[in-house]
PDB file of N, CA and C in Angstrom:
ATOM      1  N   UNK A   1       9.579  11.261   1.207  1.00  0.00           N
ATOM      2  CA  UNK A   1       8.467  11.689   0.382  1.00  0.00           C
ATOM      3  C   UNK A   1       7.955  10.486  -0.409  1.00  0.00           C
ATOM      4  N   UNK A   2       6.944  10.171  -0.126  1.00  0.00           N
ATOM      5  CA  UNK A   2       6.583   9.498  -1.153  1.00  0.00           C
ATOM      6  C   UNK A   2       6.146   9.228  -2.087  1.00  0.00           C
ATOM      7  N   UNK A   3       5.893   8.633  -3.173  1.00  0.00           N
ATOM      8  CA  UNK A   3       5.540   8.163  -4.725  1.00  0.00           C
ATOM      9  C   UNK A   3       3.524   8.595  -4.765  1.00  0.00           C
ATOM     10  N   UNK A   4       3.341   9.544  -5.393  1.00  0.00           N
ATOM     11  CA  UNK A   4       2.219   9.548  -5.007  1.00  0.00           C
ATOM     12  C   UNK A   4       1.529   8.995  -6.520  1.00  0.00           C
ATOM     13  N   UNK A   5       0.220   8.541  -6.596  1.00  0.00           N
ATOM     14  CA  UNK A   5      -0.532   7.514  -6.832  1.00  0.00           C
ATOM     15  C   UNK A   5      -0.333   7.627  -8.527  1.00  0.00           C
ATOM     16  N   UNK A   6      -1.046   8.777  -8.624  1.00  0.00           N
ATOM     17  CA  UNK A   6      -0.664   9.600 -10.118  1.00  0.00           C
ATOM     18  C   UNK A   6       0.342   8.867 -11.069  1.00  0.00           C
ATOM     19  N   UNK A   7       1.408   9.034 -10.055  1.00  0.00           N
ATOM     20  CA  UNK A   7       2.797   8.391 -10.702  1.00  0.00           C
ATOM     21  C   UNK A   7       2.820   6.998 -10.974  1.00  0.00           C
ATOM     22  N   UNK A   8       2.722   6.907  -9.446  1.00  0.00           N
ATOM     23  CA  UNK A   8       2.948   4.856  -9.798  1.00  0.00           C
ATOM     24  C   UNK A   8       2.101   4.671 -10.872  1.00  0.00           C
ATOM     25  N   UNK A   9       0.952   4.986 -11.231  1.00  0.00           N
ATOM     26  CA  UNK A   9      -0.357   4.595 -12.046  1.00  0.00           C
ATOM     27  C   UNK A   9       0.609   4.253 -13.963  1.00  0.00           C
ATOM     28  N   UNK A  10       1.388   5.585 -14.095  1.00  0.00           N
ATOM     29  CA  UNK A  10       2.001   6.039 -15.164  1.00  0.00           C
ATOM     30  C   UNK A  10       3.209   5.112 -15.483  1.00  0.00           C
ATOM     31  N   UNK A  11       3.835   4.740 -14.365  1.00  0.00           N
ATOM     32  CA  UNK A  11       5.115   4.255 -14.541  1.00  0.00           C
ATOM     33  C   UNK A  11       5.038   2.957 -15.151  1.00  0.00           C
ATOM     34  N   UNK A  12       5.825   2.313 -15.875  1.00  0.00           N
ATOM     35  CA  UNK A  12       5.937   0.706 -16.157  1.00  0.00           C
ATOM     36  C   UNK A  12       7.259   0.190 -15.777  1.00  0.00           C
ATOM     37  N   UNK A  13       7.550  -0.786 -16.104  1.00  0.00           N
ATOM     38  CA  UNK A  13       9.209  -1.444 -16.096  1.00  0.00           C
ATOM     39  C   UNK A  13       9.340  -1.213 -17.017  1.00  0.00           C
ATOM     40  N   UNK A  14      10.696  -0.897 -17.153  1.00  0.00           N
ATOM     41  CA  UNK A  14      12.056  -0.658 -18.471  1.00  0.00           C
ATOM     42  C   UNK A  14      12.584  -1.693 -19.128  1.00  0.00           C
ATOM     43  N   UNK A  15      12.057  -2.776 -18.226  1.00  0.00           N
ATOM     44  CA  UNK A  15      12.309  -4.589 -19.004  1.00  0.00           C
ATOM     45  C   UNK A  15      11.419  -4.806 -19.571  1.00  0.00           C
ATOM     46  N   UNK A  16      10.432  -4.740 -18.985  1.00  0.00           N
ATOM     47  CA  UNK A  16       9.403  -5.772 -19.663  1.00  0.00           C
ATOM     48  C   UNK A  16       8.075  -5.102 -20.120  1.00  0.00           C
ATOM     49  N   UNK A  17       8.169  -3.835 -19.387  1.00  0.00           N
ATOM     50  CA  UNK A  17       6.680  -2.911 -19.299  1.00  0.00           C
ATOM     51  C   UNK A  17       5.936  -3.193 -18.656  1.00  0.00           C
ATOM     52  N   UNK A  18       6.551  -4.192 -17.395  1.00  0.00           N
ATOM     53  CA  UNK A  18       5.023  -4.718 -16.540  1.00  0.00           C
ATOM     54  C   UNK A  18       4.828  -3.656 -15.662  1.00  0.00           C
ATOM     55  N   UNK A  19       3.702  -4.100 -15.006  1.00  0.00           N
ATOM     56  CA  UNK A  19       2.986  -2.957 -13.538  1.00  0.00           C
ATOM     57  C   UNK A  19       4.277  -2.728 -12.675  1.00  0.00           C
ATOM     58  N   UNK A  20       4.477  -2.069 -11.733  1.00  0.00           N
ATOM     59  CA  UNK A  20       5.064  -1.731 -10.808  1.00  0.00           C
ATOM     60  C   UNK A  20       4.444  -1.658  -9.349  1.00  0.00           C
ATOM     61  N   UNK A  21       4.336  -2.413  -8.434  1.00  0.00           N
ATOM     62  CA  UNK A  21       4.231  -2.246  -7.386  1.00  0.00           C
ATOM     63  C   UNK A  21       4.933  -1.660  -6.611  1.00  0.00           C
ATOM     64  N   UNK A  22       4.023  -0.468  -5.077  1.00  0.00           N
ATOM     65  CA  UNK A  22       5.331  -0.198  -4.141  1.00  0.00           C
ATOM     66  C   UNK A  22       5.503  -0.617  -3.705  1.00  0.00           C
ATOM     67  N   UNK A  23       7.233  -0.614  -2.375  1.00  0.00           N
ATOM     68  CA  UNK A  23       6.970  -1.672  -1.283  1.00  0.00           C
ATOM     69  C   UNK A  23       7.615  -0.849  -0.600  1.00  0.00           C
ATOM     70  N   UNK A  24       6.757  -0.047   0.255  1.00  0.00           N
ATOM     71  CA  UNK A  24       7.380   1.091   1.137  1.00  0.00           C
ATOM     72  C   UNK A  24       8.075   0.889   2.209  1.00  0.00           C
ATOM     73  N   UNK A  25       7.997  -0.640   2.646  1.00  0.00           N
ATOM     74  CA  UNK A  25       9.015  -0.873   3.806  1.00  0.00           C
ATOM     75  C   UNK A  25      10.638  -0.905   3.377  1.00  0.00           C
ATOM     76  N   UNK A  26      10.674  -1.258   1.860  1.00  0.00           N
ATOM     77  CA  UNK A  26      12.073  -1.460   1.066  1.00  0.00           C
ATOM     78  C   UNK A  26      12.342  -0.311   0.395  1.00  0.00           C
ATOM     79  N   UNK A  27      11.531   0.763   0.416  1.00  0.00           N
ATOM     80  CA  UNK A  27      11.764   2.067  -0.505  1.00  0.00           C
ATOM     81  C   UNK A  27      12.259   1.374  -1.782  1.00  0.00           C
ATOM     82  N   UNK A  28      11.143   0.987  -2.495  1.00  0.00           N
ATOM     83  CA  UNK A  28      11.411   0.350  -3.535  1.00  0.00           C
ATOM     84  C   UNK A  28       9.965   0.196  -4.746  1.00  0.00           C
ATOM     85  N   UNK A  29      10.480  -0.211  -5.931  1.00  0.00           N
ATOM     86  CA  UNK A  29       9.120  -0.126  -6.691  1.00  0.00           C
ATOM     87  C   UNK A  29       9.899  -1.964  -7.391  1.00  0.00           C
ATOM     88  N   UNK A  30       8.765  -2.747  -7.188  1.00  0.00           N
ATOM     89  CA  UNK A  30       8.440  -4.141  -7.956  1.00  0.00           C
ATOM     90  C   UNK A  30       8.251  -4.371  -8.860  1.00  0.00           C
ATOM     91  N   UNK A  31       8.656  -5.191 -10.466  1.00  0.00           N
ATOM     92  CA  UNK A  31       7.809  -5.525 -11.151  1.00  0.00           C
ATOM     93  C   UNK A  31       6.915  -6.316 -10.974  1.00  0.00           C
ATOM     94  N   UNK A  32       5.932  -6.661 -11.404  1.00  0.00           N
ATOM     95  CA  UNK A  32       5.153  -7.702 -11.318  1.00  0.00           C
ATOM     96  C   UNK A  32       5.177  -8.838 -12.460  1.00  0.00           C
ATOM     97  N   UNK A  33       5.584  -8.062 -13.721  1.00  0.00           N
ATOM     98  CA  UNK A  33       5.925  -9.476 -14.354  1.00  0.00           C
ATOM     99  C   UNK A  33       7.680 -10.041 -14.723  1.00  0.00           C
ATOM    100  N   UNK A  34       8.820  -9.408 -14.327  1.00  0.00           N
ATOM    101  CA  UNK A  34      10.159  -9.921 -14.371  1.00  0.00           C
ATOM    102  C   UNK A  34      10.174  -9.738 -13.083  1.00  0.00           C
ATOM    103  N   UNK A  35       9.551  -9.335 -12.311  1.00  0.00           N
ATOM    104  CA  UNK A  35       9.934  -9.801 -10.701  1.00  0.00           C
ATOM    105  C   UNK A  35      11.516  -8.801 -10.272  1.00  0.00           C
ATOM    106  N   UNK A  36      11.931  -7.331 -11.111  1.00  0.00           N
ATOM    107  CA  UNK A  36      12.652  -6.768 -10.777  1.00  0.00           C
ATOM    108  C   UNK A  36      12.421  -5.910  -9.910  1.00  0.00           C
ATOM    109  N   UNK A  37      13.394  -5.191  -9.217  1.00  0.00           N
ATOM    110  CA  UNK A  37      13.277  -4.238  -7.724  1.00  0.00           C
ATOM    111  C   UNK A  37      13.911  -3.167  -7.717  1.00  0.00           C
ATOM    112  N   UNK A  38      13.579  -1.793  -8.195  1.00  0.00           N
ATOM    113  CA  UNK A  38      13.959  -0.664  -8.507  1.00  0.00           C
ATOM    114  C   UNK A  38      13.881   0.124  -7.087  1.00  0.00           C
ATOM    115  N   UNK A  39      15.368   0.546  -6.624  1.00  0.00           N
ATOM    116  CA  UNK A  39      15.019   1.031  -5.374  1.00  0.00           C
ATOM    117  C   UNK A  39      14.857   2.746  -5.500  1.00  0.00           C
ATOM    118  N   UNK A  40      14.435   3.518  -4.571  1.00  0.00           N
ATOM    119  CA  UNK A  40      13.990   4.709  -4.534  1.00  0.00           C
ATOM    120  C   UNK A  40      14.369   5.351  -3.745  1.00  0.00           C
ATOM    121  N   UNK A  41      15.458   6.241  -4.295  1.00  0.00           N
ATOM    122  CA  UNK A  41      16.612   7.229  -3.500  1.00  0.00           C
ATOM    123  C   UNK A  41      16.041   8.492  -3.734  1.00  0.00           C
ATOM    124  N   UNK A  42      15.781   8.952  -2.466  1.00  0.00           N
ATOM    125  CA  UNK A  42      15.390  10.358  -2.366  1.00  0.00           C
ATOM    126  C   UNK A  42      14.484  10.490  -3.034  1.00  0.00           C
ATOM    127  N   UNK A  43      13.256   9.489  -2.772  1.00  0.00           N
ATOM    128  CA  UNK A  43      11.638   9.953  -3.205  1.00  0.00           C
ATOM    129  C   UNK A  43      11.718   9.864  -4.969  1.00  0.00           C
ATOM    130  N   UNK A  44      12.846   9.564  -5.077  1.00  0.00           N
ATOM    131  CA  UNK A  44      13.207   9.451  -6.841  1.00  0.00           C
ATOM    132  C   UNK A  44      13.398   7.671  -7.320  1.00  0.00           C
ATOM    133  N   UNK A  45      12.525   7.279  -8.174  1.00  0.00           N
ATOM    134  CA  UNK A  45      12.752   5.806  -8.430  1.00  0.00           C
ATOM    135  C   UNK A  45      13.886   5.849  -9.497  1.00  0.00           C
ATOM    136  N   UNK A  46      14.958   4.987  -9.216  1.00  0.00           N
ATOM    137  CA  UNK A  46      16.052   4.307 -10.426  1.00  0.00           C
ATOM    138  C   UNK A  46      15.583   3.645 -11.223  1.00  0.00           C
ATOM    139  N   UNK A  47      15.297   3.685 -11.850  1.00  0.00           N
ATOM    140  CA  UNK A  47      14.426   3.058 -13.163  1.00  0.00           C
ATOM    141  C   UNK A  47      15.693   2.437 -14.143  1.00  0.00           C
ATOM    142  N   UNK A  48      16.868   2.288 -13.684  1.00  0.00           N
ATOM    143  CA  UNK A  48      17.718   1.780 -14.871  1.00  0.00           C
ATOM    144  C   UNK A  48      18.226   0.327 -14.247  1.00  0.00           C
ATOM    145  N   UNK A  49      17.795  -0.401 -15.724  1.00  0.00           N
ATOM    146  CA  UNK A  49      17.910  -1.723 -14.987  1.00  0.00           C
ATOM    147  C   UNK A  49      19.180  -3.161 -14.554  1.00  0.00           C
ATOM    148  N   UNK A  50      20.141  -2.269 -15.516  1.00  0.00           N
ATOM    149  CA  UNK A  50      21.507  -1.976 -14.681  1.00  0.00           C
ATOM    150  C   UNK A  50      21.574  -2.257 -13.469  1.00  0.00           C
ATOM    151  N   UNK A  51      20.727  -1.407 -12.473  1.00  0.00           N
ATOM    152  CA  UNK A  51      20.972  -0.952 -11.218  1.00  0.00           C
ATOM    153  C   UNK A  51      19.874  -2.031 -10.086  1.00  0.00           C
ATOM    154  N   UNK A  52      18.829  -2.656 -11.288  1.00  0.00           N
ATOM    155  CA  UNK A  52      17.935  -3.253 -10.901  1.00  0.00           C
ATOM    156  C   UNK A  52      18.381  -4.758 -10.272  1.00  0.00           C
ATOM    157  N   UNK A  53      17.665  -4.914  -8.648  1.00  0.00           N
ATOM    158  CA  UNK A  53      17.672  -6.351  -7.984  1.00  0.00           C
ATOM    159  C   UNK A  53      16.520  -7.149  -8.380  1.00  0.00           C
ATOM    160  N   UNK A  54      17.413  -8.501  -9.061  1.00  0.00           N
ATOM    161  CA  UNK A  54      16.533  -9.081  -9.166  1.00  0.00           C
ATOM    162  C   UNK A  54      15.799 -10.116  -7.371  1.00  0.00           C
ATOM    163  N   UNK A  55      14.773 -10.389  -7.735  1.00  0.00           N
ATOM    164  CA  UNK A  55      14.354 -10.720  -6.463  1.00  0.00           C
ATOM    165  C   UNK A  55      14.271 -12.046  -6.699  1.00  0.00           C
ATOM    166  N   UNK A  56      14.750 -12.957  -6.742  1.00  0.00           N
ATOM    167  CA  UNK A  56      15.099 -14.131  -6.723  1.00  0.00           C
ATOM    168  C   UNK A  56      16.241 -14.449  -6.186  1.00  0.00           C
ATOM    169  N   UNK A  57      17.459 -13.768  -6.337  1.00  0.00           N
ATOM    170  CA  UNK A  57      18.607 -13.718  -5.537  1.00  0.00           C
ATOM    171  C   UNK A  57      18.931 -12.668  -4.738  1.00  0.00           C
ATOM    172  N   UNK A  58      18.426 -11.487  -4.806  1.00  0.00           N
ATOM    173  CA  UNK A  58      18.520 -10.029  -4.408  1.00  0.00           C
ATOM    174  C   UNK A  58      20.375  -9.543  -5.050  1.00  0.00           C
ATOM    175  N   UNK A  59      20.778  -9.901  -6.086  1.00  0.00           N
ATOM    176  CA  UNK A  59      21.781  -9.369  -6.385  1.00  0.00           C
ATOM    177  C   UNK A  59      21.179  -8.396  -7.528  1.00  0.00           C
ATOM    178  N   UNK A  60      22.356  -7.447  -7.846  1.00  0.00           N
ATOM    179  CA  UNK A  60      22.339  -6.491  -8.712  1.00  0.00           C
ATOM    180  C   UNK A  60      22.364  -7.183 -10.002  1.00  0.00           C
ATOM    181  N   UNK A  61      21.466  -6.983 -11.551  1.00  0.00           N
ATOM    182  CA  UNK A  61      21.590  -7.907 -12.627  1.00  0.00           C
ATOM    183  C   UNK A  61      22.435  -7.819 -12.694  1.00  0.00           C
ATOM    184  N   UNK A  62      23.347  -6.970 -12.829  1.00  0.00           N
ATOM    185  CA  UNK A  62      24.872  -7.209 -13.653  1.00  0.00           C
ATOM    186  C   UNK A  62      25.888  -8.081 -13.147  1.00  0.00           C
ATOM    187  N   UNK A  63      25.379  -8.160 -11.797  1.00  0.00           N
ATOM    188  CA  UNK A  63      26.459  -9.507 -11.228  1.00  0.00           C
ATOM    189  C   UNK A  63      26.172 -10.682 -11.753  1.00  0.00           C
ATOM    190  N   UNK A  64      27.159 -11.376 -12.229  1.00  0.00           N
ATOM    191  CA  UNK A  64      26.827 -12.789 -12.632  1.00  0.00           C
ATOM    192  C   UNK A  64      26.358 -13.515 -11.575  1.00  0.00           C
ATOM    193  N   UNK A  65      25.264 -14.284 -12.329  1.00  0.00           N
ATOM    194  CA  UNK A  65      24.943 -15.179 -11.242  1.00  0.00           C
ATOM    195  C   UNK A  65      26.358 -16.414 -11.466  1.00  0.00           C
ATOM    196  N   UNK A  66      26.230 -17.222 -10.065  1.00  0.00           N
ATOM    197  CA  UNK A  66      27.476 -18.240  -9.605  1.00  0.00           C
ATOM    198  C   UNK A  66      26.394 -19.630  -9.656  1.00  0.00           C
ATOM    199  N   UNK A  67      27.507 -20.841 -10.260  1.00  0.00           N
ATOM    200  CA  UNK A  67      26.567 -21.639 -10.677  1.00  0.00           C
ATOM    201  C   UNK A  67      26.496 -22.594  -9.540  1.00  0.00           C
TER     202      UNK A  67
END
């Protein structure tokens, strides 16, 4: 099911408050300004950013990054 327009329009990031882009090949919603990646389980976006990939490394934030 997907995110219909209404919604995305409403939604922001939980970091930063930026836009959200979809990216329906990743079942996923983008920030556009921290560049985080909220994925979307069962037509439902995770919005906690905990859970959020950053897209620069594609790890989960909470993993430390390795130097």
């Amino acid at each position: 099911m997907p995110i219909r327009k209404e919604l995305l329009d409403i939604l922001v990031c939980p970091q930063c408050r930026g836009k959200l882009d979809l990216i329906e090949k990743e079942k996923a919603l983008t920030c556009t300004g921290c560049r985080l990646l909220y994925e979307i389980r069962n037509g439902i976006p995770v919005m906690l950013t905990d859970q959020a990939v950053t897209q620069d490394n594609d790890q989960p934030r909470s993993t430390p990054r390795l130097p």
